[in-house]
N, C-alpha and C. Protein backbone atom coordinates (compact mmCIF):
# COMPACT_ATOMS: atom_id res chain seq x y z
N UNK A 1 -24.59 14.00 58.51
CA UNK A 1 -25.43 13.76 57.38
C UNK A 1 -25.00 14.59 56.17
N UNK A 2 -25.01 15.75 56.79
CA UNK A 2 -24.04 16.54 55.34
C UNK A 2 -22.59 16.16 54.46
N UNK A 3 -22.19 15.71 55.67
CA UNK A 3 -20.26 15.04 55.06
C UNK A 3 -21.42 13.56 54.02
N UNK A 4 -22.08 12.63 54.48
CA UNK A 4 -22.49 11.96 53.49
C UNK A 4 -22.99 12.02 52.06
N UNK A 5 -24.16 13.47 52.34
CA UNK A 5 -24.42 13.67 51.35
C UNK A 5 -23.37 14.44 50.39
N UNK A 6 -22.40 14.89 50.58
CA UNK A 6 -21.38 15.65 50.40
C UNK A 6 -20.46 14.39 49.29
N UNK A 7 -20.31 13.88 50.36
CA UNK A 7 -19.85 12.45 49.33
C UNK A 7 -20.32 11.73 48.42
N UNK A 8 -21.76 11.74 48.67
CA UNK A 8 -22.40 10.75 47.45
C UNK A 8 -22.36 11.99 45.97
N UNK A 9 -22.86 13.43 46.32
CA UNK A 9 -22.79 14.54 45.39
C UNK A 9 -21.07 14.53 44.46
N UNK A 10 -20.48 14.45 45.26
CA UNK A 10 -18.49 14.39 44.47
C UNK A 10 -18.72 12.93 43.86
N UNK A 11 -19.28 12.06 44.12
CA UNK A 11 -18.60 10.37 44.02
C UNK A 11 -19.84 10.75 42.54
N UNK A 12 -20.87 11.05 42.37
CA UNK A 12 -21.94 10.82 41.11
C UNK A 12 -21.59 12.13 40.06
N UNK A 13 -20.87 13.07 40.96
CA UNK A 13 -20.46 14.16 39.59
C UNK A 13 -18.66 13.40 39.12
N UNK A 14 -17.78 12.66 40.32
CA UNK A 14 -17.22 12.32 39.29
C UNK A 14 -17.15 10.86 38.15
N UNK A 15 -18.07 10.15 38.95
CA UNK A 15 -18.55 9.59 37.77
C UNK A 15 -19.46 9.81 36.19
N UNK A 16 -20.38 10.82 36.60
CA UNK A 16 -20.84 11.62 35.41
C UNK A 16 -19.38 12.14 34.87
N UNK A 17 -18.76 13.00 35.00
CA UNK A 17 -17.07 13.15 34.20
C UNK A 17 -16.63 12.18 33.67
N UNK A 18 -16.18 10.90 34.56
CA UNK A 18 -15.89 9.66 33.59
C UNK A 18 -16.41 9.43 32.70
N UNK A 19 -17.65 8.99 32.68
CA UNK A 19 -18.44 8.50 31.69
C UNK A 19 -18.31 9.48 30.49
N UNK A 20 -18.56 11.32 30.80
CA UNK A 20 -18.36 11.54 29.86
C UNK A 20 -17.19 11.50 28.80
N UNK A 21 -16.25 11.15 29.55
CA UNK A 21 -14.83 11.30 29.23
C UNK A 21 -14.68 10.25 28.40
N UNK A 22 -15.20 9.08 29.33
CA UNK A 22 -15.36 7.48 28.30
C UNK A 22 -15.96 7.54 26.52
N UNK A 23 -17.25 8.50 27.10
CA UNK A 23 -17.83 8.46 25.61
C UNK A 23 -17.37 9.49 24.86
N UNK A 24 -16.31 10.55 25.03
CA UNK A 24 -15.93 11.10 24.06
C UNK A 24 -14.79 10.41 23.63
N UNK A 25 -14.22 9.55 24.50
CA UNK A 25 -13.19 8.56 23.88
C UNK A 25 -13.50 7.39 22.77
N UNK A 26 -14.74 6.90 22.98
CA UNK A 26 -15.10 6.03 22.37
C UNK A 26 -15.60 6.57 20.82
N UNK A 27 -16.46 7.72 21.04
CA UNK A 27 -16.49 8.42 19.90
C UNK A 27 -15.47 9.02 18.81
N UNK A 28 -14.83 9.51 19.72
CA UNK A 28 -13.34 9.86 18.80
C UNK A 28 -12.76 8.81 18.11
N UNK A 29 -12.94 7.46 18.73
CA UNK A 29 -12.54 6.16 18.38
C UNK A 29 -13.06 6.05 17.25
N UNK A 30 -14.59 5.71 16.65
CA UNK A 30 -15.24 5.30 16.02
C UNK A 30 -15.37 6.17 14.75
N UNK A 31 -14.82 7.94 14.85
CA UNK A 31 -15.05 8.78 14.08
C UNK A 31 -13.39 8.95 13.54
N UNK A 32 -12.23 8.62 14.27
CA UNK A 32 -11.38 8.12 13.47
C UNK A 32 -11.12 7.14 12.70
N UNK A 33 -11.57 5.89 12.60
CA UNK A 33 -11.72 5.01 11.97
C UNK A 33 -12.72 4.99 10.69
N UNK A 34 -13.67 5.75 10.61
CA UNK A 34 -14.29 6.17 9.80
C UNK A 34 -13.58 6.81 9.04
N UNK A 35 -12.64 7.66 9.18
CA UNK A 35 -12.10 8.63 8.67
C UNK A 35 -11.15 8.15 7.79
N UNK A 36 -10.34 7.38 8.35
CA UNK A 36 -9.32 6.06 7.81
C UNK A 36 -9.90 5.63 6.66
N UNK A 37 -10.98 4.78 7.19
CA UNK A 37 -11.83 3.86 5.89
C UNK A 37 -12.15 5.04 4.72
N UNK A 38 -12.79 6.04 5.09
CA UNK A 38 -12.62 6.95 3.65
C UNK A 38 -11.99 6.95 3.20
N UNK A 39 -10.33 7.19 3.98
CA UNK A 39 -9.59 8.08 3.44
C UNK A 39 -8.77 6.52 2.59
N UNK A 40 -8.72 5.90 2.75
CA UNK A 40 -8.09 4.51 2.05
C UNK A 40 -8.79 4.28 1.04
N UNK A 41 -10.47 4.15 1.11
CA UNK A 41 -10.97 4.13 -0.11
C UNK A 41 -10.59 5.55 -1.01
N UNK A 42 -10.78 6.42 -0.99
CA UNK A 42 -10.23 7.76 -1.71
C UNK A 42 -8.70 7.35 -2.16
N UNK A 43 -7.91 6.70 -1.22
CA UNK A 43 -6.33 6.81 -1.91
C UNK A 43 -6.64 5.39 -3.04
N UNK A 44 -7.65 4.61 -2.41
CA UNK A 44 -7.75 2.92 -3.76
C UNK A 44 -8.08 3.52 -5.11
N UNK A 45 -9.18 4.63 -4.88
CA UNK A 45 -9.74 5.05 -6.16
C UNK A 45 -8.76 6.07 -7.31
N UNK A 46 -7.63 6.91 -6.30
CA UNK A 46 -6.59 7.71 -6.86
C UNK A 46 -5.97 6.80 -7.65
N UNK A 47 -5.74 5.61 -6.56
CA UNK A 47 -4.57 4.74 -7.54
C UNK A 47 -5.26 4.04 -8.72
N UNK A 48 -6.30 3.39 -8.49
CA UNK A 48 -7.23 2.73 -9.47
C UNK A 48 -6.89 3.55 -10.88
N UNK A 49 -7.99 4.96 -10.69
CA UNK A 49 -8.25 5.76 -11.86
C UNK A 49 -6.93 6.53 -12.73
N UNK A 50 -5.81 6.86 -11.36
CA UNK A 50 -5.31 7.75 -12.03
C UNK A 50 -3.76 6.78 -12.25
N UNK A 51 -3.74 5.95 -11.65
CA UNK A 51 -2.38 4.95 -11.96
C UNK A 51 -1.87 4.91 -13.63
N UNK A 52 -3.13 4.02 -14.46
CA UNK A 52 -3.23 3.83 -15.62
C UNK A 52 -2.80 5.34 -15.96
N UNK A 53 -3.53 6.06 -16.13
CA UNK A 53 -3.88 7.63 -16.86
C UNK A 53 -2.08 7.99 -16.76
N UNK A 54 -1.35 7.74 -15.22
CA UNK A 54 -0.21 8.27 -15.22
C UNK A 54 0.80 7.60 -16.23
N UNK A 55 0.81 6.12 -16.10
CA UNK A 55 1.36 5.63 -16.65
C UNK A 55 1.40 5.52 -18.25
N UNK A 56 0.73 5.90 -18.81
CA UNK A 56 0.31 5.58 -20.46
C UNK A 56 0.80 7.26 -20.68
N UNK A 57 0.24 8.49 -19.92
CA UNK A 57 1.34 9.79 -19.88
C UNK A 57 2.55 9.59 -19.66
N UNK A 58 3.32 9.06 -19.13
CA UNK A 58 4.88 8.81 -18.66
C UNK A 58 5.69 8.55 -19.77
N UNK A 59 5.05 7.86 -20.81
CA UNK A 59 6.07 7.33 -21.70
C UNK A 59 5.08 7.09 -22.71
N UNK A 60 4.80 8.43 -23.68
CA UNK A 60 3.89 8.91 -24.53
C UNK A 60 4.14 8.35 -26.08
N UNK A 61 5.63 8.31 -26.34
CA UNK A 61 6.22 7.76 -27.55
C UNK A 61 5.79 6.12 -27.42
N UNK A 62 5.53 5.42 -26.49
CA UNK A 62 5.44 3.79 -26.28
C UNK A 62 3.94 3.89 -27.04
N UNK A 63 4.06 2.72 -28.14
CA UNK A 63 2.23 1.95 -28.08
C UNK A 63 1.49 1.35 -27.29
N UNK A 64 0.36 1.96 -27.28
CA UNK A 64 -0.63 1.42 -26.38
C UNK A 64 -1.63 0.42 -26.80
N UNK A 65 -1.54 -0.99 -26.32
CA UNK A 65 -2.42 -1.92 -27.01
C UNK A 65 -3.70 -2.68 -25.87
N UNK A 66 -4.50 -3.18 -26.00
CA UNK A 66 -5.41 -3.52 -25.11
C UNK A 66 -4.83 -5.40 -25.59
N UNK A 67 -4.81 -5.79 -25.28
CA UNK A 67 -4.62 -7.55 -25.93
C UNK A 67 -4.95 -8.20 -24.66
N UNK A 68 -5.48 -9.74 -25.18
CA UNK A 68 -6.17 -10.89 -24.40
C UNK A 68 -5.19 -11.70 -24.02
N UNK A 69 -4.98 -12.02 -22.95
CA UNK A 69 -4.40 -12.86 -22.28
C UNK A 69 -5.07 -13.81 -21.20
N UNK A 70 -5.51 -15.19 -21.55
CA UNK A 70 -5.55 -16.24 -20.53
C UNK A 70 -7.37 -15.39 -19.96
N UNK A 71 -8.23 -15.25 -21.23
CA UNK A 71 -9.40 -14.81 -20.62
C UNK A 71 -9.41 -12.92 -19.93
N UNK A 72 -8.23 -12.49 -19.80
CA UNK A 72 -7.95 -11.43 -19.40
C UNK A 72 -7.63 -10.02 -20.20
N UNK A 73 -8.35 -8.79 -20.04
CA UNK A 73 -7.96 -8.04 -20.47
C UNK A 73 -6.77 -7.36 -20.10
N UNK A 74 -5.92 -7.51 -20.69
CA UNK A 74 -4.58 -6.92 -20.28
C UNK A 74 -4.09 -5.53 -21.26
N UNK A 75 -4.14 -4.09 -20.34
CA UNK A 75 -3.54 -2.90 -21.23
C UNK A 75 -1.85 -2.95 -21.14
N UNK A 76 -1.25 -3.25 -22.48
CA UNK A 76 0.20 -3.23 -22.37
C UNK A 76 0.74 -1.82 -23.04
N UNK A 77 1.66 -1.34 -22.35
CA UNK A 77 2.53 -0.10 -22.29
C UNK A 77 3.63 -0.64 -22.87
N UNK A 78 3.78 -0.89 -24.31
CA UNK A 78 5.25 -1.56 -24.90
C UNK A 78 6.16 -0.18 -24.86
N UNK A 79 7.56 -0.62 -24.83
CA UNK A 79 8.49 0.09 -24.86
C UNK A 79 9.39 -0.64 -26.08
N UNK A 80 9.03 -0.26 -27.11
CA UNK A 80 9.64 -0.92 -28.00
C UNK A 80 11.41 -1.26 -28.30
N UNK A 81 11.81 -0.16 -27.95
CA UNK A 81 13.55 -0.11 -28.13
C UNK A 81 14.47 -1.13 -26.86
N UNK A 82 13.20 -1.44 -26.10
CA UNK A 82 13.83 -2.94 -25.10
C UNK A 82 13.42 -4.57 -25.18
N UNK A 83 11.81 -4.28 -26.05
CA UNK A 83 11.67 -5.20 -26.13
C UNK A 83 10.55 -5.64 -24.63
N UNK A 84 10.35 -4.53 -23.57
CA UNK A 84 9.56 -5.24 -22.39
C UNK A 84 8.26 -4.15 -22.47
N UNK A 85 7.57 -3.87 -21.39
CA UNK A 85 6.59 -2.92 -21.66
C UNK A 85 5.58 -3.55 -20.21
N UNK A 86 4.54 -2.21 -19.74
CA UNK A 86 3.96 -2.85 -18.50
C UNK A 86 2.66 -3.51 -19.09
N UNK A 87 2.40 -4.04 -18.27
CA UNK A 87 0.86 -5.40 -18.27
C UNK A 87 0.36 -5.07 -17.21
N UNK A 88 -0.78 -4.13 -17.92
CA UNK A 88 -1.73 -3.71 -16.43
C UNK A 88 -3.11 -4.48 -16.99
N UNK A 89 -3.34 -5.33 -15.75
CA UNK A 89 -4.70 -6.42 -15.70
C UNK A 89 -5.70 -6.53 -14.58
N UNK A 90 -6.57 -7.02 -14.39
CA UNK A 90 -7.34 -7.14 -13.43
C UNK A 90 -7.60 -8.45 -13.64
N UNK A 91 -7.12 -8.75 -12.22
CA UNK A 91 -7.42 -10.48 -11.69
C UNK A 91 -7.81 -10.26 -10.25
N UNK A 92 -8.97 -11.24 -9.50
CA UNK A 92 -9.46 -11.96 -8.21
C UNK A 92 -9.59 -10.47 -7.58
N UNK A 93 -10.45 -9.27 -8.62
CA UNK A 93 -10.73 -8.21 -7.77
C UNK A 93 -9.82 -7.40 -7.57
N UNK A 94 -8.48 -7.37 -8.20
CA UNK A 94 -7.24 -5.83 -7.94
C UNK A 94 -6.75 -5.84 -9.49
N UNK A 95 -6.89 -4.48 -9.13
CA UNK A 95 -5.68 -4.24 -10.84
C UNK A 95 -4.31 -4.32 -9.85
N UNK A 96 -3.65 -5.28 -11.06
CA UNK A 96 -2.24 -5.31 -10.90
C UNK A 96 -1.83 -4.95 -12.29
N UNK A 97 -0.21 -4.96 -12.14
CA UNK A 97 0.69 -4.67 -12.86
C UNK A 97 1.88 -5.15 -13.02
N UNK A 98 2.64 -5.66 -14.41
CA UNK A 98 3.36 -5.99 -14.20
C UNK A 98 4.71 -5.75 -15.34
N UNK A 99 5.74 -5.84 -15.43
CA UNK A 99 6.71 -5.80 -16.35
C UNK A 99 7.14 -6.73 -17.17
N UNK A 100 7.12 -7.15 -18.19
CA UNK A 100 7.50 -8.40 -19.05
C UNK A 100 8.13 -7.77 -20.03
N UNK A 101 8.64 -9.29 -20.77
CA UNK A 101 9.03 -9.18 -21.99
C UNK A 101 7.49 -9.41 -23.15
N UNK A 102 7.73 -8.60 -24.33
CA UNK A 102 6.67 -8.45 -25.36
C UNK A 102 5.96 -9.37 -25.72
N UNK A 103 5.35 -9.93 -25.77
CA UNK A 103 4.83 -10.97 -26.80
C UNK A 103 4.46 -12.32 -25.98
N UNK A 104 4.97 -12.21 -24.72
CA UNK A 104 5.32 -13.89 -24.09
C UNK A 104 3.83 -13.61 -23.18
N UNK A 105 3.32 -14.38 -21.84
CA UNK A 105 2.17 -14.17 -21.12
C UNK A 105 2.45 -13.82 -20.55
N UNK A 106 1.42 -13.18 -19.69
CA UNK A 106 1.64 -11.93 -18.73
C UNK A 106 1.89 -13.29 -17.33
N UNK A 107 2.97 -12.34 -16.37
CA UNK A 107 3.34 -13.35 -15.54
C UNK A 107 2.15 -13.10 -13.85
N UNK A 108 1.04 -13.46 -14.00
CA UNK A 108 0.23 -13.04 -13.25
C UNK A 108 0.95 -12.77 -11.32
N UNK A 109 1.51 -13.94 -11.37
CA UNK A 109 2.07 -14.37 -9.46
C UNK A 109 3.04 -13.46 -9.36
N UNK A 110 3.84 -13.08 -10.26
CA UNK A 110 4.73 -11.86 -10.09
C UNK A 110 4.42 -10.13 -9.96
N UNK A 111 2.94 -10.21 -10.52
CA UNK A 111 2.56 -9.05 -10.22
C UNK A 111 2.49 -7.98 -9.35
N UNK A 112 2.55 -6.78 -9.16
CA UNK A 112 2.24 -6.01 -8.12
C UNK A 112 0.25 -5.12 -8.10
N UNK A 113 0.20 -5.53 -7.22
CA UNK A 113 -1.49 -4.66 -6.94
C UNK A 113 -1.54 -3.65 -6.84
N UNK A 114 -1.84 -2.62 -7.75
CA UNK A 114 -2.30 -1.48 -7.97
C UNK A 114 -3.29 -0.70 -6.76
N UNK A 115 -4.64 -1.79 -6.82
CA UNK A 115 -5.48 -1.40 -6.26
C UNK A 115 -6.72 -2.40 -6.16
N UNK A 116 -7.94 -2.05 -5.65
CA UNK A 116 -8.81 -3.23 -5.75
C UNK A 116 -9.79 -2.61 -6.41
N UNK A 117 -11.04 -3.56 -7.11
CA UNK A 117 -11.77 -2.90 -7.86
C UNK A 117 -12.93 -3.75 -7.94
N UNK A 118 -14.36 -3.48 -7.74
CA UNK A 118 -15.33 -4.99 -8.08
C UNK A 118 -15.55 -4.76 -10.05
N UNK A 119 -15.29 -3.82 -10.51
CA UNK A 119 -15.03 -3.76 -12.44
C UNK A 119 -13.99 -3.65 -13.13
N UNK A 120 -13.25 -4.05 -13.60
CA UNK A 120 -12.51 -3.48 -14.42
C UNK A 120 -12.22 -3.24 -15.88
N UNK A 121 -12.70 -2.57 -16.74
CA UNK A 121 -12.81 -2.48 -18.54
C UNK A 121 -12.06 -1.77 -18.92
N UNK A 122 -11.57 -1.91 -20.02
CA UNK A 122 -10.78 -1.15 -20.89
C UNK A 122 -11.45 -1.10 -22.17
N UNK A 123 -11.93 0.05 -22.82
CA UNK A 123 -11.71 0.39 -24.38
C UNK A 123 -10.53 1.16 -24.90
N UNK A 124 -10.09 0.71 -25.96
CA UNK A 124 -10.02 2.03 -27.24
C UNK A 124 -10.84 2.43 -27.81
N UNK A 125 -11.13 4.16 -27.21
CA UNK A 125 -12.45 4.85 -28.43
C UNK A 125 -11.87 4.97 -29.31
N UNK A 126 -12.82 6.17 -30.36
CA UNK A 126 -12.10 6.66 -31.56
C UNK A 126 -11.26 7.48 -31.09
N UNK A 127 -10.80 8.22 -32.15
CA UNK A 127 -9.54 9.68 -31.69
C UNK A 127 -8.30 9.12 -30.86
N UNK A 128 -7.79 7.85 -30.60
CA UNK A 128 -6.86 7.60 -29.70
C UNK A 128 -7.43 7.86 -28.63
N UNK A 129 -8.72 7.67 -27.89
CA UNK A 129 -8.75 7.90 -26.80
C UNK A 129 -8.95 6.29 -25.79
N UNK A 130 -8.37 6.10 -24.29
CA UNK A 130 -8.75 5.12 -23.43
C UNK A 130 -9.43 5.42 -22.78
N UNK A 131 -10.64 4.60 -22.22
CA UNK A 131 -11.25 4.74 -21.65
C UNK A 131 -10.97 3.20 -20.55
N UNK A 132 -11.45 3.99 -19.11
CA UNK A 132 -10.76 3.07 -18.10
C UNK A 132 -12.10 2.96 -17.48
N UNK A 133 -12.76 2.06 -17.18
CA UNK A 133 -14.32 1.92 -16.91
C UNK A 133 -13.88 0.96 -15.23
N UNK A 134 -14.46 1.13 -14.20
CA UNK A 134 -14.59 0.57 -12.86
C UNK A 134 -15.87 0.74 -11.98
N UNK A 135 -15.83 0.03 -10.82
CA UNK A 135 -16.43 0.03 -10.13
C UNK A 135 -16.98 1.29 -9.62
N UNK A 136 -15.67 2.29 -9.19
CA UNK A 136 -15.31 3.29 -8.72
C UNK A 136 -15.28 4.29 -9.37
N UNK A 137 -15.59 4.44 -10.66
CA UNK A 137 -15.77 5.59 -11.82
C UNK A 137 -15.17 5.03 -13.23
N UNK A 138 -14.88 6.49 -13.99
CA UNK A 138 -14.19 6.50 -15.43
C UNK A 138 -13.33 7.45 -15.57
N UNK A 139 -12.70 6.99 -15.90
CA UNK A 139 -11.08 7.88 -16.70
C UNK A 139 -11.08 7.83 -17.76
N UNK A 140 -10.76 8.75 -18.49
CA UNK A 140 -10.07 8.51 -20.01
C UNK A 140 -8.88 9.49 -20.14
N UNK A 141 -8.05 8.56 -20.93
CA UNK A 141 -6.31 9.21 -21.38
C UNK A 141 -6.78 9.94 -22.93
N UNK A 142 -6.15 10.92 -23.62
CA UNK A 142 -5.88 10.47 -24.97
C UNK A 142 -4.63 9.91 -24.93
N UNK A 143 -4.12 9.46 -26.02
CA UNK A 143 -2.81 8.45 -26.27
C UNK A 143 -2.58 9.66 -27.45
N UNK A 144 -1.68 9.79 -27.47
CA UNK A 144 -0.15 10.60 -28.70
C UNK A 144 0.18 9.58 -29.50
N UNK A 145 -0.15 9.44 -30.59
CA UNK A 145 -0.11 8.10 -31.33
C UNK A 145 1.06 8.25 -32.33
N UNK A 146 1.05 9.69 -32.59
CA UNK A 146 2.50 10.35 -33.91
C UNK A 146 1.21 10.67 -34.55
């Protein structure tokens, strides 16, 4: 009777172990993935906010214009001495970006995605300043105008 009870005592403590073992697995599961999803939203919002901000710093001598394209606000980064300049827009929920030539339409299907966003606005304040308005917050650049 003792060797039985002996057995049922090992067979329910090592199932209590499993189980616990199970649910710290499952937990770890669920609290890494969490972690992920932050951490992706945190890198969407880096790129979102601070993409623009980098780019309009990068190449400080270029004009900075806000212009309408096809219903779209499009911020263009001209580079005047080539003639091309970037086309950063928001279409179907992502800022994209793209490279063109000046003056012609922005080539939407060729674009690259920045990031995703449920807002996207652009002003020029006064003082040369941009203001980058989203879902996800606000940025503002000043622009070096000369």
């Amino acid at each position: 009777m003792k060797k039985i009870f002996g057995d049922i005592i090992s067979t329910v403590t090592v199932a209590v172990l499993f189980f616990a073992i199970l649910m710290l697995v499952v937990f770890s599961a669920v609290s890494y993935q969490r972690s992920v999803k932050i951490s992706d939203a945190n890198g969407n919002t880096r790129a979102v906010l601070s993409y623009i901000i980098t780019a309009v710093k990068a190449d400080e001598a270029s004009r900075v214009t806000i212009q309408d394209s096809d219903g779209m606000q499009v911020l263009v980064i001209e580079n005047e001495s080539t003639g091309y300049g970037q086309q950063i827009f928001y279409r179907d929920g992502k800022v994209q970006e793209n490279y063109g030539r000046l003056g012609e339409p922005v080539a939407v299907d060729d674009a690259l995605v920045i990031g995703e966003a449920g807002l996207f606005r652009l002003d020029l304040k006064a003082d040369n300043l941009l203001q980058i308005t989203t879902d996800l917050g606000s940025s503002y650049v000043h622009l070096n105008r000369g």
